[in-house]
PDB file of N, CA and C in Angstrom:
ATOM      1  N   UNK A   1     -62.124  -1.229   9.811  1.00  0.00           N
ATOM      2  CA  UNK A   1     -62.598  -1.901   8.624  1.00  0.00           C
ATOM      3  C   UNK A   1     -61.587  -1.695   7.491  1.00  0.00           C
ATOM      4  N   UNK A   2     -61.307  -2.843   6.618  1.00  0.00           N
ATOM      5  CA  UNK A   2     -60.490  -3.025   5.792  1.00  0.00           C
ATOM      6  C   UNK A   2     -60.794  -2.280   4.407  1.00  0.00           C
ATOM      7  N   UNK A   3     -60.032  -1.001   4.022  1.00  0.00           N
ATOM      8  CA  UNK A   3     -60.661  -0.167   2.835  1.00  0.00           C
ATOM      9  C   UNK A   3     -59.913  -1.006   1.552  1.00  0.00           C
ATOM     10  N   UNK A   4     -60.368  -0.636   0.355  1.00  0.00           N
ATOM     11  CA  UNK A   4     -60.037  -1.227  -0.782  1.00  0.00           C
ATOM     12  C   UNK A   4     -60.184  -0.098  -1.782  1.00  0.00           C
ATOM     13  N   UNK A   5     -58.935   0.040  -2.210  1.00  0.00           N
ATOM     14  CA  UNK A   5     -58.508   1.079  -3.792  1.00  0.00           C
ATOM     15  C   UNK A   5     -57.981   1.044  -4.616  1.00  0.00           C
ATOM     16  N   UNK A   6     -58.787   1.097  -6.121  1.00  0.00           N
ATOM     17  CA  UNK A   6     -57.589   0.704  -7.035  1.00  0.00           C
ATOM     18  C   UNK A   6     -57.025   2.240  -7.442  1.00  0.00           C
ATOM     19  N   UNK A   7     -55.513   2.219  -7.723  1.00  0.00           N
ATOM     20  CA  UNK A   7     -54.720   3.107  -8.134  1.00  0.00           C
ATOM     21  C   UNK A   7     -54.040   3.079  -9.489  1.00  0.00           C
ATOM     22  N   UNK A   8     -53.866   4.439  -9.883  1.00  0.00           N
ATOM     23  CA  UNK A   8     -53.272   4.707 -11.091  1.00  0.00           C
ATOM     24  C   UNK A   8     -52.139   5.167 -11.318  1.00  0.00           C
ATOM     25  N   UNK A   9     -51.047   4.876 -11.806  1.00  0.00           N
ATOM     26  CA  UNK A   9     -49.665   5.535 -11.769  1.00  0.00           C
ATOM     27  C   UNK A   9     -48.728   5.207 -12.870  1.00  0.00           C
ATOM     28  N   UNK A  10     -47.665   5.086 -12.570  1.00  0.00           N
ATOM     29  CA  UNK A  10     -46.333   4.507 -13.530  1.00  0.00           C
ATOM     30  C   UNK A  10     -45.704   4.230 -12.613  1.00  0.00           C
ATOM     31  N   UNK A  11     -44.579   3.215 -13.124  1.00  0.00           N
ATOM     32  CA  UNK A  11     -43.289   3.099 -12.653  1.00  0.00           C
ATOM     33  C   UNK A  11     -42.067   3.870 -12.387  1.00  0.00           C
ATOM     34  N   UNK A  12     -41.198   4.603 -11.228  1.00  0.00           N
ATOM     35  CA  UNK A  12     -40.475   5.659 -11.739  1.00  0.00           C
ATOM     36  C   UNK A  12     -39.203   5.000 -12.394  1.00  0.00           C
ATOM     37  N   UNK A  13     -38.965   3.977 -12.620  1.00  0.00           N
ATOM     38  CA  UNK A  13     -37.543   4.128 -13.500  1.00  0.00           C
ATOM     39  C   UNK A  13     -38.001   3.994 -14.747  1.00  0.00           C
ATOM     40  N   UNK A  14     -38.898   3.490 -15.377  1.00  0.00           N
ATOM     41  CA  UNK A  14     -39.078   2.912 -17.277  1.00  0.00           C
ATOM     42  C   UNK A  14     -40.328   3.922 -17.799  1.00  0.00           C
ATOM     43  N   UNK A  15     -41.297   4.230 -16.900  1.00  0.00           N
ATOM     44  CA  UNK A  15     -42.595   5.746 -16.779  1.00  0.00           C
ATOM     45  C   UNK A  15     -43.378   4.619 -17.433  1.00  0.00           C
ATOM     46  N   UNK A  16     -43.673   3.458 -17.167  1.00  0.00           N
ATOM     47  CA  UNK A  16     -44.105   2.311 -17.590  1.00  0.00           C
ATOM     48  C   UNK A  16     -45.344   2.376 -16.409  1.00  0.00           C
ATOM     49  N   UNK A  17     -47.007   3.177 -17.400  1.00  0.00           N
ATOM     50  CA  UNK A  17     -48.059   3.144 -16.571  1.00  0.00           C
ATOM     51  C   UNK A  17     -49.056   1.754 -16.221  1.00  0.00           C
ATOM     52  N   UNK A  18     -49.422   2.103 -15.556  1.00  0.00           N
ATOM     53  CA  UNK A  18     -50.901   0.936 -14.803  1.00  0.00           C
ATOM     54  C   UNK A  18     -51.751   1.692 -14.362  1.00  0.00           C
ATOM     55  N   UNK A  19     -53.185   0.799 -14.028  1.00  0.00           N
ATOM     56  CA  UNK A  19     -54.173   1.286 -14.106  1.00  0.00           C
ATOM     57  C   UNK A  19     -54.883   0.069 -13.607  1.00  0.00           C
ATOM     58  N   UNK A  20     -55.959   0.531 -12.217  1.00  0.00           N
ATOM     59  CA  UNK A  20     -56.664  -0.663 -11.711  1.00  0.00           C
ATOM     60  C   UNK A  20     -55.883  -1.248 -10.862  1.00  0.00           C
ATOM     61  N   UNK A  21     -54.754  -1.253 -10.257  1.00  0.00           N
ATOM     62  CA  UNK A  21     -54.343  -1.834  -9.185  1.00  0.00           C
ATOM     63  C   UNK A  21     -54.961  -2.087  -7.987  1.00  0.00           C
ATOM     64  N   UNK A  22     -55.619  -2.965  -7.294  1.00  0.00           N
ATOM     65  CA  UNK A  22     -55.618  -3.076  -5.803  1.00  0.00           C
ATOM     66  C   UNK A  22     -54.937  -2.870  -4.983  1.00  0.00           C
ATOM     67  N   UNK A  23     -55.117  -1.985  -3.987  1.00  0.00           N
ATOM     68  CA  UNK A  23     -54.400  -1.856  -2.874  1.00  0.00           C
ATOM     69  C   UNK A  23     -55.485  -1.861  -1.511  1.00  0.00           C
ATOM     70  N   UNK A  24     -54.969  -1.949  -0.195  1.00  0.00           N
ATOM     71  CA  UNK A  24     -55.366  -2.010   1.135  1.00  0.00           C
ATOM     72  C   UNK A  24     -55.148  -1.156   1.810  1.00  0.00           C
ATOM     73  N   UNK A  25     -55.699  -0.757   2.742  1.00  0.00           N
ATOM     74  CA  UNK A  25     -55.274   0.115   3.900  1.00  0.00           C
ATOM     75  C   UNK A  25     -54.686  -0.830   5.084  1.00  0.00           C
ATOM     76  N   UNK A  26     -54.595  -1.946   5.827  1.00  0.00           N
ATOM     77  CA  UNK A  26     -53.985  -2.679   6.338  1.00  0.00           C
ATOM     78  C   UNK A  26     -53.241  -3.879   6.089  1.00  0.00           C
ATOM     79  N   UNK A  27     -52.049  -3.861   6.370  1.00  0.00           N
ATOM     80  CA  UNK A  27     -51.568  -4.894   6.249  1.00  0.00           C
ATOM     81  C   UNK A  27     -51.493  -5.901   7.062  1.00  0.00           C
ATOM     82  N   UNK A  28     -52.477  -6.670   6.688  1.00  0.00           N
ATOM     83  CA  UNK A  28     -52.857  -7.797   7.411  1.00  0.00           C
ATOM     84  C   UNK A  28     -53.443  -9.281   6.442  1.00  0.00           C
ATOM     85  N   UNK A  29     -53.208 -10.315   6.531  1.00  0.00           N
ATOM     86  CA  UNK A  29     -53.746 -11.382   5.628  1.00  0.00           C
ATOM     87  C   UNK A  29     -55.037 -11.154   6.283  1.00  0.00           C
ATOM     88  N   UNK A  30     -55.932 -11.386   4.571  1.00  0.00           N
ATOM     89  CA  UNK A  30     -57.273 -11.950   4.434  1.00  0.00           C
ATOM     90  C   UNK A  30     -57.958 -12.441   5.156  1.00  0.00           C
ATOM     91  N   UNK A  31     -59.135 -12.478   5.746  1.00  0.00           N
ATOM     92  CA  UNK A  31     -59.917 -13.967   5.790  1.00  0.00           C
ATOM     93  C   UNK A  31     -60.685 -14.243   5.054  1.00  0.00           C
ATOM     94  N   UNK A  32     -61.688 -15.092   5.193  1.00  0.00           N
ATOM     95  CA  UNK A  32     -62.326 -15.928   4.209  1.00  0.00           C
ATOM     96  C   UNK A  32     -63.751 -15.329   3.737  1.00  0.00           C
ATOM     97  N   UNK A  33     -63.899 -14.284   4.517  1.00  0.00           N
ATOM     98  CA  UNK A  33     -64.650 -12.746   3.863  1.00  0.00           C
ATOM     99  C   UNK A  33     -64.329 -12.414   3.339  1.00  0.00           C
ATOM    100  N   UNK A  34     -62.963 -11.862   2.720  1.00  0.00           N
ATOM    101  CA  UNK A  34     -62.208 -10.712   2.027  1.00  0.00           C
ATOM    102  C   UNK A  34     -62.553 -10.962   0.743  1.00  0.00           C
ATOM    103  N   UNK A  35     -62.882  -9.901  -0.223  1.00  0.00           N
ATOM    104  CA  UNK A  35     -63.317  -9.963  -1.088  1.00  0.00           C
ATOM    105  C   UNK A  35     -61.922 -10.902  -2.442  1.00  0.00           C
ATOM    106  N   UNK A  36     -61.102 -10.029  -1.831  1.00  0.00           N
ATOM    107  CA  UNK A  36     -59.812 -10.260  -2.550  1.00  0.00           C
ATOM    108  C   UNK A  36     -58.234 -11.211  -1.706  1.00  0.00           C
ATOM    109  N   UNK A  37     -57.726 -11.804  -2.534  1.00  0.00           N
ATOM    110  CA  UNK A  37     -56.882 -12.620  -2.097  1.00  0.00           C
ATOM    111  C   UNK A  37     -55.382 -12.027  -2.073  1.00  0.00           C
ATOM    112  N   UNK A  38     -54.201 -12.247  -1.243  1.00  0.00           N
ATOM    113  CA  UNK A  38     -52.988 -11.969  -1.470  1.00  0.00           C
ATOM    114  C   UNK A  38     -52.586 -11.745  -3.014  1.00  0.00           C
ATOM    115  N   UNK A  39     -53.117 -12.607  -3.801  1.00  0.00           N
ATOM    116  CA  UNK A  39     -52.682 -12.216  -5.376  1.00  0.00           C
ATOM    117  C   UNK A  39     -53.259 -11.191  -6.135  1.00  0.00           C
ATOM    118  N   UNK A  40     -54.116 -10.846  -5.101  1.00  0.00           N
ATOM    119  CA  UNK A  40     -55.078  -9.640  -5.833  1.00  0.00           C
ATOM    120  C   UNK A  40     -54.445  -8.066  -5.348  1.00  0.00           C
ATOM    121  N   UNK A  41     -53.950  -8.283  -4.501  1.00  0.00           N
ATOM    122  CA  UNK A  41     -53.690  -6.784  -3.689  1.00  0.00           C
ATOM    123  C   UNK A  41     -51.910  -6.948  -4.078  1.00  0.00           C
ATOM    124  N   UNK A  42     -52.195  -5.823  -4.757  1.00  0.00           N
ATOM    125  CA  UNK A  42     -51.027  -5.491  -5.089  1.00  0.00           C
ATOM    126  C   UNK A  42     -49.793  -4.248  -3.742  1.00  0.00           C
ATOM    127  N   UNK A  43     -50.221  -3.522  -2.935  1.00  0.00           N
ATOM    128  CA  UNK A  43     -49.815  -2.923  -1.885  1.00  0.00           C
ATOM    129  C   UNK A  43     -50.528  -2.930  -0.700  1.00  0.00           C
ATOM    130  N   UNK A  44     -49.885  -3.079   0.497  1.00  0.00           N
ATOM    131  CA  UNK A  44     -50.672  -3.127   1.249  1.00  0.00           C
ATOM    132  C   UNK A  44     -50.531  -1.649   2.245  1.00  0.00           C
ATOM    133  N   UNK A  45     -51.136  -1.535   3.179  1.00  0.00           N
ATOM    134  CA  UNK A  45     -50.850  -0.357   4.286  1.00  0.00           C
ATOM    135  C   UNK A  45     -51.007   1.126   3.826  1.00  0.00           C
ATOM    136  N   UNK A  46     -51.766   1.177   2.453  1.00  0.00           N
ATOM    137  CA  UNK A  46     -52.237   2.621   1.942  1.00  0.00           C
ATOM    138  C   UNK A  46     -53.372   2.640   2.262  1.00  0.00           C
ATOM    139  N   UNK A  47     -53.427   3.463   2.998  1.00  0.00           N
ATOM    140  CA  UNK A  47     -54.851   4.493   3.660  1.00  0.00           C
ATOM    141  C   UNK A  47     -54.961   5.377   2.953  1.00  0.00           C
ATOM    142  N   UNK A  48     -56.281   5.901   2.964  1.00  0.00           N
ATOM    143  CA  UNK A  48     -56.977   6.733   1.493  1.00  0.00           C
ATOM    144  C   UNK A  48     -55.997   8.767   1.865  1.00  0.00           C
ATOM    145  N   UNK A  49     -56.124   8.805   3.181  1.00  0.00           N
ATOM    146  CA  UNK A  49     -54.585   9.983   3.070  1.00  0.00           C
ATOM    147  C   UNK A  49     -53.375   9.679   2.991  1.00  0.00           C
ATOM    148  N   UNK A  50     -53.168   8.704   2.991  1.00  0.00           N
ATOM    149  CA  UNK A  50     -51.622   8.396   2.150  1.00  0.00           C
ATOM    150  C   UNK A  50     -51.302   8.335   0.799  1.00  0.00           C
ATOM    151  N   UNK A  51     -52.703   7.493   0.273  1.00  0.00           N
ATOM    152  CA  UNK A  51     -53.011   7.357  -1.353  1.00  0.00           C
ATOM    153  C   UNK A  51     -52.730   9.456  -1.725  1.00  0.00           C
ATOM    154  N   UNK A  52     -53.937  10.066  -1.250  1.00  0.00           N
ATOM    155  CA  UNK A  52     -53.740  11.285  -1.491  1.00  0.00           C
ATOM    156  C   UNK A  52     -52.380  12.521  -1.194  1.00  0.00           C
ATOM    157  N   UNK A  53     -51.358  11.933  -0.252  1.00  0.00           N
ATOM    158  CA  UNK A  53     -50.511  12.632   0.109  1.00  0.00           C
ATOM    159  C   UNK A  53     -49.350  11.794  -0.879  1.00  0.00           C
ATOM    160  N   UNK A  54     -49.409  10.936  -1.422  1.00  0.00           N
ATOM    161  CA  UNK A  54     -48.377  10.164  -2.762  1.00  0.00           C
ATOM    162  C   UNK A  54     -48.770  11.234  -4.222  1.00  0.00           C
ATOM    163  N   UNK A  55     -50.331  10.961  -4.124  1.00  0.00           N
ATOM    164  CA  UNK A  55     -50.536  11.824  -5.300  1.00  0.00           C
ATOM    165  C   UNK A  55     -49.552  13.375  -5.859  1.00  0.00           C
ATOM    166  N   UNK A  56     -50.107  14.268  -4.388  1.00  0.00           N
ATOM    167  CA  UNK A  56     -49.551  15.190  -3.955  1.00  0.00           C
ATOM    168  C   UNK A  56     -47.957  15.688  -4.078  1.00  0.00           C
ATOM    169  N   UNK A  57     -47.174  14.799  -3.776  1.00  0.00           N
ATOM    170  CA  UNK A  57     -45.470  14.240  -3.980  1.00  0.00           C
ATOM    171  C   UNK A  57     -45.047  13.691  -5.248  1.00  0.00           C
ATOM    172  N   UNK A  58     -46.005  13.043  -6.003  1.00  0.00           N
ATOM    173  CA  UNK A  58     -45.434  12.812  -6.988  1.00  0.00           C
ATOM    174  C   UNK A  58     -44.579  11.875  -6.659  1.00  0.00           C
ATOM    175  N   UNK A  59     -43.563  12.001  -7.453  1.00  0.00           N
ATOM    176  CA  UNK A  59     -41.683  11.202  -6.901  1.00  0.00           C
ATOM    177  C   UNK A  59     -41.038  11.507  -6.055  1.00  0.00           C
ATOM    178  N   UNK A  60     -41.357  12.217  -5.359  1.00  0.00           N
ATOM    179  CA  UNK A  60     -40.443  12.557  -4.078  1.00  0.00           C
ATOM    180  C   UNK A  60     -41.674  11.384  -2.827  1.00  0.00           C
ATOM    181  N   UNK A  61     -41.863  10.267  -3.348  1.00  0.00           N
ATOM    182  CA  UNK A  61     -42.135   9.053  -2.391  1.00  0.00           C
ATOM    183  C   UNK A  61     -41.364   8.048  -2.099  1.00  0.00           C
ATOM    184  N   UNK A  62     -41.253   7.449  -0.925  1.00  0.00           N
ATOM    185  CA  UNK A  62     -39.863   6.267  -1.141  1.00  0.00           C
ATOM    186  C   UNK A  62     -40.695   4.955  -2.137  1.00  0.00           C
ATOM    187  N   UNK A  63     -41.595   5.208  -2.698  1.00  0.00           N
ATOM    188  CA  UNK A  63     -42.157   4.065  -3.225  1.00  0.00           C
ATOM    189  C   UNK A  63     -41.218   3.828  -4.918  1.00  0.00           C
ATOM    190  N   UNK A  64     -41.372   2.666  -5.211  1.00  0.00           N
ATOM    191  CA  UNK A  64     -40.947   2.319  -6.655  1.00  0.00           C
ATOM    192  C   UNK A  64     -42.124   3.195  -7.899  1.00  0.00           C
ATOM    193  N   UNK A  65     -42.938   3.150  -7.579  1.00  0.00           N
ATOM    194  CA  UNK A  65     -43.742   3.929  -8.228  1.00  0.00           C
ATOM    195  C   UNK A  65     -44.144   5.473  -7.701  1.00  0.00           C
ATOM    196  N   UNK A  66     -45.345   5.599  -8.559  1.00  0.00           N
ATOM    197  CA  UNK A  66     -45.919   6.813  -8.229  1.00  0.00           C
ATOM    198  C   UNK A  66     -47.547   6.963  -8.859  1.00  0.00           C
ATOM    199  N   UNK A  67     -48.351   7.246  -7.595  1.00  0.00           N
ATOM    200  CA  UNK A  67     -49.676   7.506  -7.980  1.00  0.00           C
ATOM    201  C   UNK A  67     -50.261   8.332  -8.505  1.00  0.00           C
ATOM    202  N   UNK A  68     -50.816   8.517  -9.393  1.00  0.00           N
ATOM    203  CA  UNK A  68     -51.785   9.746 -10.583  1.00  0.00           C
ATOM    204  C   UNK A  68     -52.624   9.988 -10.554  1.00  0.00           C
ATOM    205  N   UNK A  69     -53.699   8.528  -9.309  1.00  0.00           N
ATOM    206  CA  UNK A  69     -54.906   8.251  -8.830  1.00  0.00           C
ATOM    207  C   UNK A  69     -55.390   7.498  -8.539  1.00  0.00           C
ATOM    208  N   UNK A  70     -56.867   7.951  -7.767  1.00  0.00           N
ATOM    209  CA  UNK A  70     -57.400   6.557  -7.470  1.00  0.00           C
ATOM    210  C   UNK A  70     -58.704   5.961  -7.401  1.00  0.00           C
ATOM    211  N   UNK A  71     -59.453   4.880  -6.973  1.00  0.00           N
ATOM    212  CA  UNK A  71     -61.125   5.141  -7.169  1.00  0.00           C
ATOM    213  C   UNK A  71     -61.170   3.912  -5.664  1.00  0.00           C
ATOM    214  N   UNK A  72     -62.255   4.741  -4.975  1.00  0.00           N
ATOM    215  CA  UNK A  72     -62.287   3.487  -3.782  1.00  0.00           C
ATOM    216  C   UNK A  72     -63.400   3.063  -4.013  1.00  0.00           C
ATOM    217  N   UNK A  73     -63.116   1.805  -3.538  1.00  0.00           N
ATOM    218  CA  UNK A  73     -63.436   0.674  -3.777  1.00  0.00           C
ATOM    219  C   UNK A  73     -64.666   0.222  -2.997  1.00  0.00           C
ATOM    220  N   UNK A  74     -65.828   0.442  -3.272  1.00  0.00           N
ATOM    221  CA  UNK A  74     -67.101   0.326  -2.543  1.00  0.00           C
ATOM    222  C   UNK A  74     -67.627  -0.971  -2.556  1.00  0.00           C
ATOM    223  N   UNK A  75     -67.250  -1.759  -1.144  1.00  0.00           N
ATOM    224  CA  UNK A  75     -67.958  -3.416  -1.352  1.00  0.00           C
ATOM    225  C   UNK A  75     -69.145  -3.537  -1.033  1.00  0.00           C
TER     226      UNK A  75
END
Protein backbone atom coordinates (compact mmCIF):
# COMPACT_ATOMS: atom_id res chain seq x y z
CA UNK A 1 0.00 0.00 0.00
CA UNK A 2 1.01 3.37 -1.16
CA UNK A 3 2.13 5.59 2.12
CA UNK A 4 1.86 9.39 1.95
CA UNK A 5 4.14 12.12 3.97
CA UNK A 6 4.50 15.49 4.11
CA UNK A 7 8.11 16.64 5.04
CA UNK A 8 9.96 19.44 6.50
CA UNK A 9 13.42 20.65 5.64
CA UNK A 10 15.60 23.23 3.67
CA UNK A 11 17.53 23.29 0.79
CA UNK A 12 21.32 22.47 1.32
CA UNK A 13 22.90 25.06 -0.88
CA UNK A 14 20.70 28.62 -0.10
CA UNK A 15 19.20 26.85 3.81
CA UNK A 16 16.07 28.02 1.91
CA UNK A 17 13.21 26.07 4.21
CA UNK A 18 9.77 24.24 3.25
CA UNK A 19 7.21 22.84 4.92
CA UNK A 20 4.25 20.43 3.83
CA UNK A 21 5.80 18.72 1.04
CA UNK A 22 4.31 15.48 -0.32
CA UNK A 23 6.19 12.67 -0.70
CA UNK A 24 5.58 8.67 -1.48
CA UNK A 25 6.95 5.61 -0.53
CA UNK A 26 6.78 4.10 -4.15
CA UNK A 27 7.69 5.12 -7.13
CA UNK A 28 5.17 4.34 -9.25
CA UNK A 29 2.43 6.59 -11.31
CA UNK A 30 -0.95 7.13 -9.75
CA UNK A 31 -4.15 5.71 -10.53
CA UNK A 32 -7.34 7.13 -10.57
CA UNK A 33 -7.70 6.34 -6.71
CA UNK A 34 -4.70 8.19 -5.68
CA UNK A 35 -5.48 10.79 -3.66
CA UNK A 36 -2.75 12.97 -5.18
CA UNK A 37 -1.43 13.61 -8.68
CA UNK A 38 2.27 13.67 -10.18
CA UNK A 39 2.12 17.52 -9.45
CA UNK A 40 1.38 16.95 -6.03
CA UNK A 41 4.19 14.60 -4.92
CA UNK A 42 7.03 16.22 -4.73
CA UNK A 43 9.62 12.87 -4.07
CA UNK A 44 9.01 9.74 -4.70
CA UNK A 45 10.51 6.23 -3.16
CA UNK A 46 10.70 7.59 0.64
CA UNK A 47 9.56 5.03 2.97
CA UNK A 48 8.75 6.22 6.46
CA UNK A 49 12.58 4.54 7.58
CA UNK A 50 14.22 6.34 5.09
CA UNK A 51 12.25 9.63 5.87
CA UNK A 52 13.65 8.82 9.52
CA UNK A 53 17.21 7.67 8.64
CA UNK A 54 17.55 11.35 6.36
CA UNK A 55 16.39 13.01 9.49
CA UNK A 56 19.06 11.23 11.44
CA UNK A 57 22.05 12.28 8.70
CA UNK A 58 21.13 15.46 8.33
CA UNK A 59 23.50 16.47 5.16
CA UNK A 60 25.46 13.74 4.91
CA UNK A 61 22.33 12.49 2.34
CA UNK A 62 22.92 12.32 -1.42
CA UNK A 63 19.67 14.30 -1.57
CA UNK A 64 19.56 18.18 -2.65
CA UNK A 65 17.89 18.79 0.47
CA UNK A 66 17.53 17.77 3.92
CA UNK A 67 14.70 16.62 6.23
CA UNK A 68 13.87 18.23 9.83
CA UNK A 69 10.56 16.22 9.60
CA UNK A 70 7.65 14.76 9.01
CA UNK A 71 3.77 14.00 9.54
CA UNK A 72 2.16 10.85 7.78
CA UNK A 73 -0.27 11.19 5.99
CA UNK A 74 -3.49 9.33 7.12
CA UNK A 75 -6.07 8.77 4.09
Amino acid sequence: MREYFAIDGYWKDDKETFQGLIVTSYDEIPDETEPYTDDDIFFYGLEEHVIQEAITLEEDTMHDFVITGYTKIIL
